[in-house]
Protein backbone atom coordinates (compact mmCIF):
# COMPACT_ATOMS: atom_id res chain seq x y z
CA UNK A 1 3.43 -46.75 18.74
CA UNK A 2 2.68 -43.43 17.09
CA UNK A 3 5.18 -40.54 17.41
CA UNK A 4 4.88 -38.01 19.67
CA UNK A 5 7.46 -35.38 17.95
CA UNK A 6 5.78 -31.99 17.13
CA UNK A 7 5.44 -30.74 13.33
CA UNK A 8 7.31 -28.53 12.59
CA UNK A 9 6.50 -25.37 12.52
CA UNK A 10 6.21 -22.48 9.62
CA UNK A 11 8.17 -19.29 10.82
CA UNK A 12 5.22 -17.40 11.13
CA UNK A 13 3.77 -19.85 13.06
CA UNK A 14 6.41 -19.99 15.65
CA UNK A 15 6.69 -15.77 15.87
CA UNK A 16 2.74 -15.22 15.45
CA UNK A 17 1.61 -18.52 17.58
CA UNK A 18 -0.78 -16.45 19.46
CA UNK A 19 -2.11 -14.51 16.84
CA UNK A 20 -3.51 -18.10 15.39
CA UNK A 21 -6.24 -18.48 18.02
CA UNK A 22 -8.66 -16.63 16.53
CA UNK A 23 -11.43 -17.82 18.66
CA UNK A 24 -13.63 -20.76 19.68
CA UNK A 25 -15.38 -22.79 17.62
CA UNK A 26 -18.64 -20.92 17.82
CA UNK A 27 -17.95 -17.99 16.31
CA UNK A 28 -19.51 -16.52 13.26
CA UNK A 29 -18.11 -18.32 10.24
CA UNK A 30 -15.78 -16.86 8.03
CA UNK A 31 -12.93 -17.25 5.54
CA UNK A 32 -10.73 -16.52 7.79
CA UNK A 33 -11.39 -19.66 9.93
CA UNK A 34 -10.93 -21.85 6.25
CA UNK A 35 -7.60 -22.21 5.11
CA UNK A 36 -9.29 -23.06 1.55
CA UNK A 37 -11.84 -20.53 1.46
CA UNK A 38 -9.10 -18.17 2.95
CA UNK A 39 -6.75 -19.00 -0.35
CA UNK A 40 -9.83 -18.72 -2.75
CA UNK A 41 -10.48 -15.63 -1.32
CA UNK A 42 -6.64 -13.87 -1.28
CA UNK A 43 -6.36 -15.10 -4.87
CA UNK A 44 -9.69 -13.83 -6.15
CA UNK A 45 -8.56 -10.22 -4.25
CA UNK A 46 -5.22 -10.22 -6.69
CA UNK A 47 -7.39 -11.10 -9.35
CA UNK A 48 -9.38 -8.26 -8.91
CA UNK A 49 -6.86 -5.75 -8.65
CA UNK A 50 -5.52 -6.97 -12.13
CA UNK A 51 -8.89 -7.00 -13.40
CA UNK A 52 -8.79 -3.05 -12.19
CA UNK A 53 -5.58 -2.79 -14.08
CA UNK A 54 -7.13 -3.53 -17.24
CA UNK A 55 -10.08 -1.73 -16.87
CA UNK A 56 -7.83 1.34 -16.46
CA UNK A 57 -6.26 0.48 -19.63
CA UNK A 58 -9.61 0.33 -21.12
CA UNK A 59 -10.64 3.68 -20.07
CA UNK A 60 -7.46 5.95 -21.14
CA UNK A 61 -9.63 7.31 -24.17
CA UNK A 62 -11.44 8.84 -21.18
CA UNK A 63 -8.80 10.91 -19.77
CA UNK A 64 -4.68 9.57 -19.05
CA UNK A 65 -4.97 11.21 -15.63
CA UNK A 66 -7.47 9.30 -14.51
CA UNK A 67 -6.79 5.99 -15.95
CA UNK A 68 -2.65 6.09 -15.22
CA UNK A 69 -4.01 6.59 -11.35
CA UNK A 70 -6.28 4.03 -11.29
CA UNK A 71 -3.78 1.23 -12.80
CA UNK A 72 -1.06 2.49 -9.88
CA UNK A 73 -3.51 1.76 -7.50
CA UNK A 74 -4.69 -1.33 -8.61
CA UNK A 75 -0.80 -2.84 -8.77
CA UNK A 76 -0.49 -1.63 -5.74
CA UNK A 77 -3.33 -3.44 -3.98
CA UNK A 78 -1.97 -6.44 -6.41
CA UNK A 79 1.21 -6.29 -3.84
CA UNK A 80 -0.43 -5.92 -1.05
CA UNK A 81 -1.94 -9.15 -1.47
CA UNK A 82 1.23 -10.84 -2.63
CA UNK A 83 2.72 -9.35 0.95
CA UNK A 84 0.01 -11.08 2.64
CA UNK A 85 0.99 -14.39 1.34
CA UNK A 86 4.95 -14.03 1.00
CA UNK A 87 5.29 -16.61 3.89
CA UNK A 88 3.31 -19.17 2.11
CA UNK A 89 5.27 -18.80 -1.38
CA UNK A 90 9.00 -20.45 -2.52
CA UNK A 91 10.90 -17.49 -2.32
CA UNK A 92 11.72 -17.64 -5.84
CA UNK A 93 7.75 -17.15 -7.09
CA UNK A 94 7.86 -14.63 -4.43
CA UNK A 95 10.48 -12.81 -6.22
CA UNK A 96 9.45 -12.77 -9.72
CA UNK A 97 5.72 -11.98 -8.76
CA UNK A 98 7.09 -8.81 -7.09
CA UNK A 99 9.73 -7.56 -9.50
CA UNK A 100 7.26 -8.10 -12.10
CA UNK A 101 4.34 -5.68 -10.17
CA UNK A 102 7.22 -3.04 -9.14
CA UNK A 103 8.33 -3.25 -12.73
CA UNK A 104 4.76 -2.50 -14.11
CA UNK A 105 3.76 0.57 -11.91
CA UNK A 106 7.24 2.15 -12.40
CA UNK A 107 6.83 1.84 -16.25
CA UNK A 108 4.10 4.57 -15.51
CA UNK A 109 5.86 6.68 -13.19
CA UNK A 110 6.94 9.45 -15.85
CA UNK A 111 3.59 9.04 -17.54
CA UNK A 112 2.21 9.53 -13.39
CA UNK A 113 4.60 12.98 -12.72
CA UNK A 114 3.13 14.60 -16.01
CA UNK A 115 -0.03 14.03 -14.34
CA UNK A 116 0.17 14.93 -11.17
CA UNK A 117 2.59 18.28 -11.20
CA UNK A 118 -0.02 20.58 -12.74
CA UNK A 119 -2.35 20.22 -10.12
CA UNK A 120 0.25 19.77 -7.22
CA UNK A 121 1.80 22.64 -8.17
CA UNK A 122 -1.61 24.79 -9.15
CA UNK A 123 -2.27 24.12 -5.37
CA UNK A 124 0.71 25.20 -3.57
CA UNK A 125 0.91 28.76 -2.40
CA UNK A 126 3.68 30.52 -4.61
CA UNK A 127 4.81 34.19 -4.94
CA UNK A 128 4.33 35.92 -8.20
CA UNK A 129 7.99 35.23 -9.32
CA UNK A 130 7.96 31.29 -8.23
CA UNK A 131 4.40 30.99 -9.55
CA UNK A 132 5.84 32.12 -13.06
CA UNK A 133 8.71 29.53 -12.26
CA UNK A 134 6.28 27.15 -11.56
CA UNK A 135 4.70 27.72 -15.44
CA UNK A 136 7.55 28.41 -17.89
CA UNK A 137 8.52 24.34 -15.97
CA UNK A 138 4.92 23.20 -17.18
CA UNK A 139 5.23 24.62 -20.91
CA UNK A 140 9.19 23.05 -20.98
CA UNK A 141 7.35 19.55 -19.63
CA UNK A 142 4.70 19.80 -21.64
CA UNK A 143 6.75 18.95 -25.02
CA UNK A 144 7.87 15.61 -23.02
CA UNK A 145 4.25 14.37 -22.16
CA UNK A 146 4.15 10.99 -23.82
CA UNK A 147 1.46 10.83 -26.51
CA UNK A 148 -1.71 9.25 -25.97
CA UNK A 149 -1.28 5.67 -28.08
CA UNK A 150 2.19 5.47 -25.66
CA UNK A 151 0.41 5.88 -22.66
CA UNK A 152 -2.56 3.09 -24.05
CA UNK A 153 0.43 1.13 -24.65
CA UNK A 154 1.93 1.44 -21.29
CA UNK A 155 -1.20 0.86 -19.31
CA UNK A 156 -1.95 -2.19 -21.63
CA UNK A 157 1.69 -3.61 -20.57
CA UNK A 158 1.28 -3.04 -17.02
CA UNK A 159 -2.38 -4.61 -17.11
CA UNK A 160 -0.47 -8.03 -18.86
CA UNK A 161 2.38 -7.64 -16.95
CA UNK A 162 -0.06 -8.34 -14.22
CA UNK A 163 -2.30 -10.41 -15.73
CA UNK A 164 0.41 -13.05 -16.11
CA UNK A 165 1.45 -12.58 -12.31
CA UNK A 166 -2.21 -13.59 -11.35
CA UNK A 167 -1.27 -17.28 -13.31
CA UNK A 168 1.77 -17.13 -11.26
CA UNK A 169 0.42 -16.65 -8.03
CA UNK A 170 -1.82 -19.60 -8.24
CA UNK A 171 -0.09 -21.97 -9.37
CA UNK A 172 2.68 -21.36 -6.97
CA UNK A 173 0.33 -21.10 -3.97
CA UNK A 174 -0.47 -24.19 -1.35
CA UNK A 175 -3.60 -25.57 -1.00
CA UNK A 176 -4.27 -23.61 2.44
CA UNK A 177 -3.23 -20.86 3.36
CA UNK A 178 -3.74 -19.70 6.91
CA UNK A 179 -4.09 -17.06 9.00
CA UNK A 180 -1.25 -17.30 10.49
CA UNK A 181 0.17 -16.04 7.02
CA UNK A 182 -1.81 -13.83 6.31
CA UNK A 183 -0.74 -12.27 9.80
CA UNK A 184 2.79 -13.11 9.37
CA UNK A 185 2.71 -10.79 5.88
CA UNK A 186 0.72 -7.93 7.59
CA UNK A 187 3.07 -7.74 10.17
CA UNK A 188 6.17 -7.48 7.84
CA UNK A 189 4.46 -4.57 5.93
CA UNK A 190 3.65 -2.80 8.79
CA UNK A 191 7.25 -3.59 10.55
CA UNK A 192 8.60 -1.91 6.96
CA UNK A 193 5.87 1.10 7.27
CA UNK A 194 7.17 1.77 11.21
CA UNK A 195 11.07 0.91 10.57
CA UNK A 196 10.32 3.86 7.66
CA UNK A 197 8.24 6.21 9.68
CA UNK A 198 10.98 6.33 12.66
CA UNK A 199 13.98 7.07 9.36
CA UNK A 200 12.04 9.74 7.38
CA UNK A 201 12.92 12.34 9.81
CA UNK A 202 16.44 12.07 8.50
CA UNK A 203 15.77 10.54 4.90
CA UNK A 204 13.18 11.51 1.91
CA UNK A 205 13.76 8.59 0.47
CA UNK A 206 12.47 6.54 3.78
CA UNK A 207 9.66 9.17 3.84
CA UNK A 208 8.34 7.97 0.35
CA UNK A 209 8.78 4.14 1.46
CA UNK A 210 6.60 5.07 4.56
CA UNK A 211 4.12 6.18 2.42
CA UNK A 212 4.24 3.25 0.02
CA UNK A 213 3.97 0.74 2.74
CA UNK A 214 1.13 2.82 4.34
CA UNK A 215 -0.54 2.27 1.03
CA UNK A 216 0.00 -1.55 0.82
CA UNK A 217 -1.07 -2.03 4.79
CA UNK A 218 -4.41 0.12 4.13
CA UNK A 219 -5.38 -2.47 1.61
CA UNK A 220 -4.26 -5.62 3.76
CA UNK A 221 -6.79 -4.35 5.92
CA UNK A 222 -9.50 -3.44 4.03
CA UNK A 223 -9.29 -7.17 2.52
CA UNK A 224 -9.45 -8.60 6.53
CA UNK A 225 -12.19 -6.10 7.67
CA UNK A 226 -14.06 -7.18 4.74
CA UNK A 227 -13.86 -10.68 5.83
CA UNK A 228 -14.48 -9.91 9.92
CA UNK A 229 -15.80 -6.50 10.74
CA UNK A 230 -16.04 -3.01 12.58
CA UNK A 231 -13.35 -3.02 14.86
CA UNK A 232 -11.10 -4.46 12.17
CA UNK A 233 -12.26 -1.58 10.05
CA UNK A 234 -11.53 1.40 12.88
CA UNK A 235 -7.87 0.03 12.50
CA UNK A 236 -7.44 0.00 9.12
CA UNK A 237 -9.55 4.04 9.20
CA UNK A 238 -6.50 4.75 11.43
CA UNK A 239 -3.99 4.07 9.24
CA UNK A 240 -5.59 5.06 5.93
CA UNK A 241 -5.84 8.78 8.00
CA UNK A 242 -2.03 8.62 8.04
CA UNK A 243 -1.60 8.20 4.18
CA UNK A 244 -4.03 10.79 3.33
CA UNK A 245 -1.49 13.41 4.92
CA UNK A 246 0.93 11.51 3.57
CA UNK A 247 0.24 12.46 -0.02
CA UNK A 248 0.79 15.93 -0.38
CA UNK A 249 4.18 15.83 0.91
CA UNK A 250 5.35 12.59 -1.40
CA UNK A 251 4.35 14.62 -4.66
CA UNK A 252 6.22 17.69 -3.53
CA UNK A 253 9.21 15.21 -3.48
CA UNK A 254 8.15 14.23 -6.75
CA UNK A 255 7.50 18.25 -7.84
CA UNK A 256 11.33 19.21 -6.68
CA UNK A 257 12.72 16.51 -9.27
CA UNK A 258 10.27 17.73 -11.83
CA UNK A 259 11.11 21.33 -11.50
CA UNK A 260 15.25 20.27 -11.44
CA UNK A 261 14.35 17.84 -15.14
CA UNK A 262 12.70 20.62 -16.64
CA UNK A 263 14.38 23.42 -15.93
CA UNK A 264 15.98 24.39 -19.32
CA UNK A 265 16.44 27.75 -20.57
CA UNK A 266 15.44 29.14 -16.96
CA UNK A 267 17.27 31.01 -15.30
CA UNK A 268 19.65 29.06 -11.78
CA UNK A 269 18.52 31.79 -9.25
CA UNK A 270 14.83 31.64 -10.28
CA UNK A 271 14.96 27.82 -10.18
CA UNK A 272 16.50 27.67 -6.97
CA UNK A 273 13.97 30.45 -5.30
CA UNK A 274 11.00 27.89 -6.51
CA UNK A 275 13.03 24.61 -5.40
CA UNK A 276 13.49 26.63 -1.99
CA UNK A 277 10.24 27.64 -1.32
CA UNK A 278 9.09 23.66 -2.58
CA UNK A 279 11.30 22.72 0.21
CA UNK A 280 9.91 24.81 2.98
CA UNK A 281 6.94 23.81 2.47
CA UNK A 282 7.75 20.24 2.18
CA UNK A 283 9.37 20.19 5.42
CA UNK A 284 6.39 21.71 7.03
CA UNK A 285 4.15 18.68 5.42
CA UNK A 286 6.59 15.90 6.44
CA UNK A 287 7.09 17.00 9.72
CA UNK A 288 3.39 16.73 10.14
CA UNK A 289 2.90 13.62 8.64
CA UNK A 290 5.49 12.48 10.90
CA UNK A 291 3.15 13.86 13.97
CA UNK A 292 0.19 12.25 12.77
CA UNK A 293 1.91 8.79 12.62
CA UNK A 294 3.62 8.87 15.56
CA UNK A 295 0.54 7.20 17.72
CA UNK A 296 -0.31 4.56 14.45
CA UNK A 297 3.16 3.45 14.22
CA UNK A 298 4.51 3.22 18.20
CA UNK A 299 3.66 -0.63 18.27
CA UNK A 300 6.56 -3.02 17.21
CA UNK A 301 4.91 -5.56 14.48
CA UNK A 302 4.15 -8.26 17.28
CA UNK A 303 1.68 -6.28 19.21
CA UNK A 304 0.48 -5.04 16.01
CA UNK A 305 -0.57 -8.30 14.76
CA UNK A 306 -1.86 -8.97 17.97
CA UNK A 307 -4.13 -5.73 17.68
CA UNK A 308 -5.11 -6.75 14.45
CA UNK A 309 -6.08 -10.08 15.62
CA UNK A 310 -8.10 -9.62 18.66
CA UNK A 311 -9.90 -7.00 16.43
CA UNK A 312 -11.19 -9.96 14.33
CA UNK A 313 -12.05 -12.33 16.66
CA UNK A 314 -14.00 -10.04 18.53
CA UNK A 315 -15.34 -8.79 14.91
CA UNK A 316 -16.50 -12.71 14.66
CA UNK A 317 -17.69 -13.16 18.03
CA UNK A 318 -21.94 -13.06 18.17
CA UNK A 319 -22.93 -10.47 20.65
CA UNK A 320 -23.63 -12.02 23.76
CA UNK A 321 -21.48 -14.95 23.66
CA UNK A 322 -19.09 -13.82 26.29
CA UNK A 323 -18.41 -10.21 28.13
CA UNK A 324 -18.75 -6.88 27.14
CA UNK A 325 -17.56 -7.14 23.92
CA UNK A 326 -18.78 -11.15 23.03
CA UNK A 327 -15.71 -12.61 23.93
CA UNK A 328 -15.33 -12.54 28.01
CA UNK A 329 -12.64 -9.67 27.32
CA UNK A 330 -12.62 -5.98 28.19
CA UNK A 331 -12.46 -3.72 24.78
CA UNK A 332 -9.34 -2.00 26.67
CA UNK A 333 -5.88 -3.72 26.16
């Protein structure tokens, strides 16, 4: 007689049951419905991003600016997709492939600040005396910039640093993945964007995870909404209108540490009027940010995923096979 005792269950699976059904048979086919496809898929978006990490490297000759940006953002969206698939990876792979990503984009962190505080602080509104604050910091920081074959060499680290990750990831992933999984790792993202959001009233430090979260949970999405549609899409819009005034306010935090390292041979009371006008306006920019993502981040995680979900199976849904919307439901929650 065959046993009738459940499988057991993943823990996703158990806390994200509902965001499984995804919708009947008939719906429009995607990779999302295909556990295989659906792992072909996640690992050719990580291999992409390193792909973009190397092409940065490439194109330092080009400008440092540019290229040290570009590699940030594509270890970044490297993590995102490793989020996506924690559940599905021994935590041990999980680990490495993570401290190995972190470990590459903060190797070009200083290389990042040189970049960036010229132009952040070129666009801030300054009196005379803090604007000439502002540029006796530049010329001290400007003897520290690392030279060009050090940055090549950093980028070209990072990109193999990554590279080798890529390896990693698929050899250590299942044969399926599902999207149960992938719903699993959005939700923990997002849980760690919100639990950051409600903290960075209080802490800069939570205010900068925020953002970095934010960052990874734009790219989760645009990987979905790739693979389903609009309404998917309108979600992920949402949040990526959150980071954009999120950025001006994390490289002020960066600017107030770059002002305090570079400082020498300036004088304490004119460092401390620039550093005190930096934080003025940094707490006007944070408490906005704040504002605009009160509404994104209200949901806890669960209803979040569930969001996210019935965007893409209505996304999938042919017009006409149900309601108003193709699936017998109400767009309205």
């Amino acid at each position: 007689m065959a046993s009738t005792t459940p499988e057991p269950q993943s823990k996703h699976e158990r806390i994200y049951a509902e965001e499984d059904k995804l919708g009947p048979i008939g719906v429009r086919a995607s990779a999302l419905h295909d556990p295989i496809e659906l792992r072909a898929r996640l690992v050719t978006e990580f291999e992409h991003a390193v792909a973009a990490a190397k092409a940065a490297a490439a194109l330092v000759d080009q400008g440092s600016t540019g290229a040290v940006h570009e590699s940030r953002k594509a270890l970044r969206r490297a993590r995102a997709v490793l989020a996506m698939v924690a559940g599905a990876l021994p935590k041990s792979e999980r680990r490495a492939v993570r401290a190995a990503l972190q470990g590459a984009r903060r190797s070009l962190s200083t290389v990042r600040d040189h970049a960036v505080a010229p132009e952040a602080l070129g666009s801030l509104t300054l009196g005379d005396s803090e604007r000439e604050t502002a540029k006796r910091v530049l010329d001290n920081a400007a003897e520290a910039i690392p030279a060009l074959a050090e940055i090549k060499q950093l980028l070209g680290e990072a990109a193999a640093r990554a590279a080798a990750q890529a390896e990693a990831l698929a050899a250590a992933l299942p044969p399926e993945v599902a999207w149960s999984e992938i719903a699993g790792g959005i939700g923990e993202v997002y849980r760690a964007a919100r639990r950051a959001h409600r903290r960075a009233k209080d802490s800069r430090e939570a205010f900068h995870t925020w953002r970095r979260r934010s960052k990874e949970l734009v790219y989760q999405l645009d990987f979905v909404a790739a693979l389903a549609g609009a309404r998917t899409l309108a979600i992920r819009a949402d949040v990526d209108e959150v980071t954009d005034r999120l950025g001006p306010a994390v490289d002020l935090l960066m600017l107030r540490e770059f002002v305090h390292t570079y400082a020498q041979g300036l004088r304490d009371g004119d460092v401390e009027q620039l550093r005190d006008e930096l934080d003025d306006q940094l707490e006007h920019r944070m408490k906005d940010a704040r504002k605009a993502g009160r509404e994104v981040f209200r949901a806890g995680a669960k209803r979040f995923v569930r969001r996210i979900t019935k965007a893409v199976r209505r996304d999938l849904t042919p017009a006409g096979a149900g309601g108003r919307d193709g699936d017998g439901e109400d767009d309205e929650d």
